[in-house]
Protein backbone atom coordinates (compact mmCIF):
# COMPACT_ATOMS: atom_id res chain seq x y z
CA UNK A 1 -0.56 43.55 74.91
CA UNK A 2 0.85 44.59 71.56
CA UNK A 3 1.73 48.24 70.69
CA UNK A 4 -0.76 48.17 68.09
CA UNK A 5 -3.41 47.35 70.72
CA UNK A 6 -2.79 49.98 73.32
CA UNK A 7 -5.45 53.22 72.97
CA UNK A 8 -3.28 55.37 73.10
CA UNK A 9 -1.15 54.07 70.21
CA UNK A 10 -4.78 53.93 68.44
CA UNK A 11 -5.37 57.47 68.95
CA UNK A 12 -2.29 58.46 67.85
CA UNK A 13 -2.09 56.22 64.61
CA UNK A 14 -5.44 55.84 63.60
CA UNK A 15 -4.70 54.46 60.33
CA UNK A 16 -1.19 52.64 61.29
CA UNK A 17 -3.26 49.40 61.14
CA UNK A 18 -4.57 50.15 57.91
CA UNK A 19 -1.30 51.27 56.37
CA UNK A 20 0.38 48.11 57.55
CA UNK A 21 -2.47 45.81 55.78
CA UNK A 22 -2.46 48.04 52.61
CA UNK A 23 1.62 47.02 52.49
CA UNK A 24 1.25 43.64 53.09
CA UNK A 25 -1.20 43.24 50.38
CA UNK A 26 0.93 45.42 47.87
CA UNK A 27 1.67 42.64 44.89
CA UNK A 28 5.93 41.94 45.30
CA UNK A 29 6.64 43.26 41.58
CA UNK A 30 5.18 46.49 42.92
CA UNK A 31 7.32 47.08 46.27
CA UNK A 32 10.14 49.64 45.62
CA UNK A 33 11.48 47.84 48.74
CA UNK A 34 12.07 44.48 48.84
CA UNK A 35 13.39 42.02 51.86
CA UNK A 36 16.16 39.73 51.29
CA UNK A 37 13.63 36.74 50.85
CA UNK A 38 11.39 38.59 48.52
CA UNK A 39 13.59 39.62 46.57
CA UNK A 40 14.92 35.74 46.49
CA UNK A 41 11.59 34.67 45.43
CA UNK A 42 11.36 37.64 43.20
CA UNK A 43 14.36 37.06 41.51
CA UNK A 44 14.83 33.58 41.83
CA UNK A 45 18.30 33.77 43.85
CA UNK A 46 18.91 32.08 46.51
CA UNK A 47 18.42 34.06 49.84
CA UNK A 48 22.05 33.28 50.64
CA UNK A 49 23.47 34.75 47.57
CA UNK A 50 21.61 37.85 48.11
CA UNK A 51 22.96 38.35 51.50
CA UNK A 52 26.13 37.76 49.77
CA UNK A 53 25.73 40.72 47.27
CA UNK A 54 24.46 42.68 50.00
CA UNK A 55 28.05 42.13 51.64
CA UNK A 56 30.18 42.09 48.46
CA UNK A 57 28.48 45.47 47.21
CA UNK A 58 27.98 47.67 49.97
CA UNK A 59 27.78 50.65 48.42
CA UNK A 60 25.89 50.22 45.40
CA UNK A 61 22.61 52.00 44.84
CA UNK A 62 20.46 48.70 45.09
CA UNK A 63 21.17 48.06 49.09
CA UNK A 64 19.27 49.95 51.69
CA UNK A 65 19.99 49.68 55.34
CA UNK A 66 17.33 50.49 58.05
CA UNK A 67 18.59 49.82 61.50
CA UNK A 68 20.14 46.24 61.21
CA UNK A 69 17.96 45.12 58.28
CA UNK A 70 19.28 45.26 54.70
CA UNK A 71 16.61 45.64 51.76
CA UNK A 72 16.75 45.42 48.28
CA UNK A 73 15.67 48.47 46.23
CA UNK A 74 13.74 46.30 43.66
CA UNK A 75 14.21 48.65 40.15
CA UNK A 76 17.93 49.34 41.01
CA UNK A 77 18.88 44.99 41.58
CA UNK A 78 17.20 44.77 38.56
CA UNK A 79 19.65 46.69 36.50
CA UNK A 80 22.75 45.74 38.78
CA UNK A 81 21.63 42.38 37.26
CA UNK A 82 21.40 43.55 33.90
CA UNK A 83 25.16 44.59 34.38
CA UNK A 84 26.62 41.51 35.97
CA UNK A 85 27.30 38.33 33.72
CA UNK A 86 27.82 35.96 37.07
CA UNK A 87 26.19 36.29 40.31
């Protein structure tokens, strides 16, 4: 039995369900937040290089780390792209 199928989670998180379907449908030039393979779709870079600039530029403003998952703030890749002539 998933979480999301347990009463009690449903009493809880009424909406959870709803929230999580309302993201998923959420057009990719739209997300703020973007996984390493959207944002290799959305960009058109291969996933591997953009686990590579994840790596190589740790601390700029475009990588966001939530547990052990890396995302890519979509608006701020955008202009670290604008500044960098070679990927």
């Amino acid at each position: 039995m998933g979480k999301q199928d347990n009463p009690i989670f449903q009493r809880s998180f009424p909406n959870a369900e709803m929230c999580n379907q309302k993201l998923k449908e959420l057009p990719i030039w739209e997300k703020p937040l973007l996984t390493v393979v959207e944002a290799a779709k959305y960009f058109q870079i291969g996933e591997s290089n953009i686990r590579r600039l994840t790596r190589e530029h740790k601390d700029e403003d475009f990588i966001q780390w939530k547990d052990s998952r890396v995302f890519i703030r979509r608006e701020e890749f955008e202009k670290f792209l604008d500044r960098t002539n070679v990927i």
